[in-house]
C-alpha atoms as a PDB file:
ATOM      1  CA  UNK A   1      47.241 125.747  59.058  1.00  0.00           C
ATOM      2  CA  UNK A   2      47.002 123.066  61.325  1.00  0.00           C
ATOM      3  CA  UNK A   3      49.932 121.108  59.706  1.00  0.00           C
ATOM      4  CA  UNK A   4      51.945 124.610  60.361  1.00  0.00           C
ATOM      5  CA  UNK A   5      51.158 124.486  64.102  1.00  0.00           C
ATOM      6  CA  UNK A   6      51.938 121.012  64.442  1.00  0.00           C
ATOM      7  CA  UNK A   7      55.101 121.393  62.907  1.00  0.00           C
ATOM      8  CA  UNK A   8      56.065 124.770  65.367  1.00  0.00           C
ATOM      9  CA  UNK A   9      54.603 122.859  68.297  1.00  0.00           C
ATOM     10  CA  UNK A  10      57.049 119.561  67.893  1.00  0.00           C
ATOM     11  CA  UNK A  11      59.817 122.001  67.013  1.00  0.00           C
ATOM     12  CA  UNK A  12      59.773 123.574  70.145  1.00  0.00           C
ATOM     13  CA  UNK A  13      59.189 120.534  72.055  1.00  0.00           C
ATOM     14  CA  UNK A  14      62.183 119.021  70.812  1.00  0.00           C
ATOM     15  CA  UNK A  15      64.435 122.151  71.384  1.00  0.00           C
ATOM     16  CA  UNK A  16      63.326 123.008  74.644  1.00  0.00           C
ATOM     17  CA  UNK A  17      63.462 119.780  76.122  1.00  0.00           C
ATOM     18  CA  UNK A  18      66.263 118.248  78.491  1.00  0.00           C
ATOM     19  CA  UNK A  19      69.222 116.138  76.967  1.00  0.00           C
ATOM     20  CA  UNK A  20      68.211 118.208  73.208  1.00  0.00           C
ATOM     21  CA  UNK A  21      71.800 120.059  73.980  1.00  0.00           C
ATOM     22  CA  UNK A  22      75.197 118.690  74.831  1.00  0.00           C
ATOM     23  CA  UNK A  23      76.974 120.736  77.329  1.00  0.00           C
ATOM     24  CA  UNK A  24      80.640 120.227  78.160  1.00  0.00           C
ATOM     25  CA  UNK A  25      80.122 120.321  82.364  1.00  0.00           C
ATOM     26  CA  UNK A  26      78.181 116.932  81.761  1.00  0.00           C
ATOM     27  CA  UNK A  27      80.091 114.061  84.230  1.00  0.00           C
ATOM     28  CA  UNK A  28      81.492 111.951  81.819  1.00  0.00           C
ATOM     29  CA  UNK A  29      82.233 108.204  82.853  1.00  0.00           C
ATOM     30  CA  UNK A  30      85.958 107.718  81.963  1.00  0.00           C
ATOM     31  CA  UNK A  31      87.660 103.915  81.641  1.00  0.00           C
ATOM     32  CA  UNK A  32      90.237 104.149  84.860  1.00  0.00           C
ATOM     33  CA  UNK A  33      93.521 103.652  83.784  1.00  0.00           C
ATOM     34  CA  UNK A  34      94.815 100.343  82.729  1.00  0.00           C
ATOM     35  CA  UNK A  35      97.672  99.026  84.839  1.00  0.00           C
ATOM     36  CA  UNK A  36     100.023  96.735  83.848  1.00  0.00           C
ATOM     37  CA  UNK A  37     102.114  94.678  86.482  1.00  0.00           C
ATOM     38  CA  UNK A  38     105.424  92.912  85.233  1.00  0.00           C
ATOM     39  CA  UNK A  39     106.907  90.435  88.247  1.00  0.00           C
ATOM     40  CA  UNK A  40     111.042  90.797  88.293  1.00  0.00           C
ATOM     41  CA  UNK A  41     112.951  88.664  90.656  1.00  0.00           C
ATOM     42  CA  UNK A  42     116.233  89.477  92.011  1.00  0.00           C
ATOM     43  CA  UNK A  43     118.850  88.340  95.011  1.00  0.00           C
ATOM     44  CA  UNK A  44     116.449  89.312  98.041  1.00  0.00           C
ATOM     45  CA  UNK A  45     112.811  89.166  96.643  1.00  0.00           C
ATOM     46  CA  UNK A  46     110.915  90.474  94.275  1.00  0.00           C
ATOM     47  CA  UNK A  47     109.753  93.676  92.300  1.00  0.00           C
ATOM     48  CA  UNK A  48     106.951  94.312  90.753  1.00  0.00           C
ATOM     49  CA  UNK A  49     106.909  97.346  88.220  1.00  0.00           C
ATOM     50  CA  UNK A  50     103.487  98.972  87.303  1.00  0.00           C
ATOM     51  CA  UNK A  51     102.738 100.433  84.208  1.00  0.00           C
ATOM     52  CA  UNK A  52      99.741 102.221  82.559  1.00  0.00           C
ATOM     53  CA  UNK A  53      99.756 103.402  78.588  1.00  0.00           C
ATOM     54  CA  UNK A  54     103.610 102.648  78.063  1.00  0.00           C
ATOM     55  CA  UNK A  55     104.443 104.492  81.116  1.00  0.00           C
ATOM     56  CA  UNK A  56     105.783 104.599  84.249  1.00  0.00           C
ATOM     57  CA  UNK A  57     102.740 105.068  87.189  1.00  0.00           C
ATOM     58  CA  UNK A  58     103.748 106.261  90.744  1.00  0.00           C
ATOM     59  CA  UNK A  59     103.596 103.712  93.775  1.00  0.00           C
ATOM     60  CA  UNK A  60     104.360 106.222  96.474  1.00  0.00           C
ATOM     61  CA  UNK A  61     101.350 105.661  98.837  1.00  0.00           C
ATOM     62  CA  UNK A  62     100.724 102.630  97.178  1.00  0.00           C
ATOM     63  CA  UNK A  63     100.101  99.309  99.473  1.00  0.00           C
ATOM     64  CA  UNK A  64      99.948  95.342  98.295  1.00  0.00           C
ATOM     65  CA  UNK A  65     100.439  91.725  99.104  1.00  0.00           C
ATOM     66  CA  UNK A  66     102.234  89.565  96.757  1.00  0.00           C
ATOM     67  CA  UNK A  67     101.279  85.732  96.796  1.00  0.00           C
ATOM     68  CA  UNK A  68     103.976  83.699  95.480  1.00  0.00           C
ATOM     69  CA  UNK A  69     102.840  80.364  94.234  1.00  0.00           C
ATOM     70  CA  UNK A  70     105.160  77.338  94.653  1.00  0.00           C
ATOM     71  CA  UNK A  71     103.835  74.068  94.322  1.00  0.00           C
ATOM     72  CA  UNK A  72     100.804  73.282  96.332  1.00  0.00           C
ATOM     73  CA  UNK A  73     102.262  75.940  98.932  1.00  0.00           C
ATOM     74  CA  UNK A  74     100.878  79.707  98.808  1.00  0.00           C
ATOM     75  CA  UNK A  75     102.887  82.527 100.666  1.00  0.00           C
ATOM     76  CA  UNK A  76     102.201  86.265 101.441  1.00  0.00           C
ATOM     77  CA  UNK A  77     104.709  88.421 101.283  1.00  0.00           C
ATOM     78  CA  UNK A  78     103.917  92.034 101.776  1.00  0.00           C
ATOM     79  CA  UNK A  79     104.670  94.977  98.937  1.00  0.00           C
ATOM     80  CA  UNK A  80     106.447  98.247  99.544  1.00  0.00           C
ATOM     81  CA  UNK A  81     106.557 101.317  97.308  1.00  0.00           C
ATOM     82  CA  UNK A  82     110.428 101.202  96.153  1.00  0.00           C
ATOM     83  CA  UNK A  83     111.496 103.469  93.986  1.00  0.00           C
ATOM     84  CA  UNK A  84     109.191 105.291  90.687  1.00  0.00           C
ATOM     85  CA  UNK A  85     106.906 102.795  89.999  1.00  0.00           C
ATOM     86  CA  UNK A  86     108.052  99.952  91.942  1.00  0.00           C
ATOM     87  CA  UNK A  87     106.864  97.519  94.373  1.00  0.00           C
ATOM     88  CA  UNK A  88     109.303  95.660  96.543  1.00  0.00           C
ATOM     89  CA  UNK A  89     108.515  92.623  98.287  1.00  0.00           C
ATOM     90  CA  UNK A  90     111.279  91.074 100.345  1.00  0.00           C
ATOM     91  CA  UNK A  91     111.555  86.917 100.785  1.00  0.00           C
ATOM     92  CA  UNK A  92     113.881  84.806 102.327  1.00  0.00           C
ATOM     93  CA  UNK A  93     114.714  82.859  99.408  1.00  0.00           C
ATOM     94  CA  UNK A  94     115.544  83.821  96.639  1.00  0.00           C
ATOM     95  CA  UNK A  95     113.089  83.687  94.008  1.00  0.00           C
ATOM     96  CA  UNK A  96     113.752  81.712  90.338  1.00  0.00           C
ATOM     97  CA  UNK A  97     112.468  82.921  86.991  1.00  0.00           C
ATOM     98  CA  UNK A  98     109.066  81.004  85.872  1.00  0.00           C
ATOM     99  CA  UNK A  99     107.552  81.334  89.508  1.00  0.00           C
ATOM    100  CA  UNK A 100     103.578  81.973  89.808  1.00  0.00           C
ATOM    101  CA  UNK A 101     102.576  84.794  91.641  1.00  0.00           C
ATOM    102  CA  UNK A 102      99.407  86.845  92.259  1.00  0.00           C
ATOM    103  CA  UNK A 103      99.690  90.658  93.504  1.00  0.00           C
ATOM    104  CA  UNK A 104      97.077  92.794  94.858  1.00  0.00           C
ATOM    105  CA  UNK A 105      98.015  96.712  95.118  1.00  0.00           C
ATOM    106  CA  UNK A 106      95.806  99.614  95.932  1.00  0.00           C
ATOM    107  CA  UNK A 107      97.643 102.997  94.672  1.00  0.00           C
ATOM    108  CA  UNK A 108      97.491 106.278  96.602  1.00  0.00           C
ATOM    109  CA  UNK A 109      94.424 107.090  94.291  1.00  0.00           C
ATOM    110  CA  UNK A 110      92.699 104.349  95.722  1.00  0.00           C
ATOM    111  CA  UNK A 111      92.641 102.541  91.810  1.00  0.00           C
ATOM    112  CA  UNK A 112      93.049  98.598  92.851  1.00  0.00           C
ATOM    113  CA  UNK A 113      94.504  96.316  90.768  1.00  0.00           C
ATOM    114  CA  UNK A 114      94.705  92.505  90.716  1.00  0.00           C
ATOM    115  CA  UNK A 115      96.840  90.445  88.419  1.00  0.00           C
ATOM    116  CA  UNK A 116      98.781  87.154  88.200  1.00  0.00           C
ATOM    117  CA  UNK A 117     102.179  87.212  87.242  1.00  0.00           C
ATOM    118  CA  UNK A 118     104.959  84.898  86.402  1.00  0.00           C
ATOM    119  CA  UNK A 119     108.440  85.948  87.152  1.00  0.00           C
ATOM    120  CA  UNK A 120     110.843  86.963  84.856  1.00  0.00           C
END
């Protein structure tokens, strides 16, 4: 008899207590999404196109600083949302393919991402 109350007691300790039950409103701590950056150059700057699973993710709202990385020299050039999922940054030289770059953008959802880049 006592084995039988034992046995009842545990079982209704275990179902009755917290955590015993999954429950689908539980707040579930999701990766963020992985952007990609790819650094393009072209005949008055820069763009930088921003990617996440393959596709295209929105810069509207989005603000950055590119760091272009020449030599021993470091310059900041600031990024503007350009069009889908661009990033524009506009230099006075024309940049060359190989060039070392860093770019810091903070999307309209407030996701920050950091990466260094060479041009292609």
């Amino acid at each position: 008899m006592k084995k039988i109350m034992l046995t009842l007691a545990t079982l209704l300790l275990v179902s009755g207590g917290p955590g015993a039950w999954a429950h689908t409103d539980h707040d579930h701590d999701e990766a963020p999404d992985q952007i990609k950056l790819e650094l393009k150059v072209g005949k008055t700057g820069a763009t930088v196109y921003a990617k996440s699973a393959g596709k295209n993710y929105a810069t509207a709202g989005a603000t950055g600083v590119l760091t272009i990385m020449t030599g021993n020299t470091k310059t900041d050039v600031a990024l503007q949302p350009g069009a889908d999922n661009t990033m524009i940054a506009k230099t006075e030289v024309p940049l060359a393919a190989g060039t070392r770059a860093q770019a810091s953008i903070t999307f309209a959802n407030k996701n920050t991402v950091k990466a260094e880049l060479v041009a292609k």
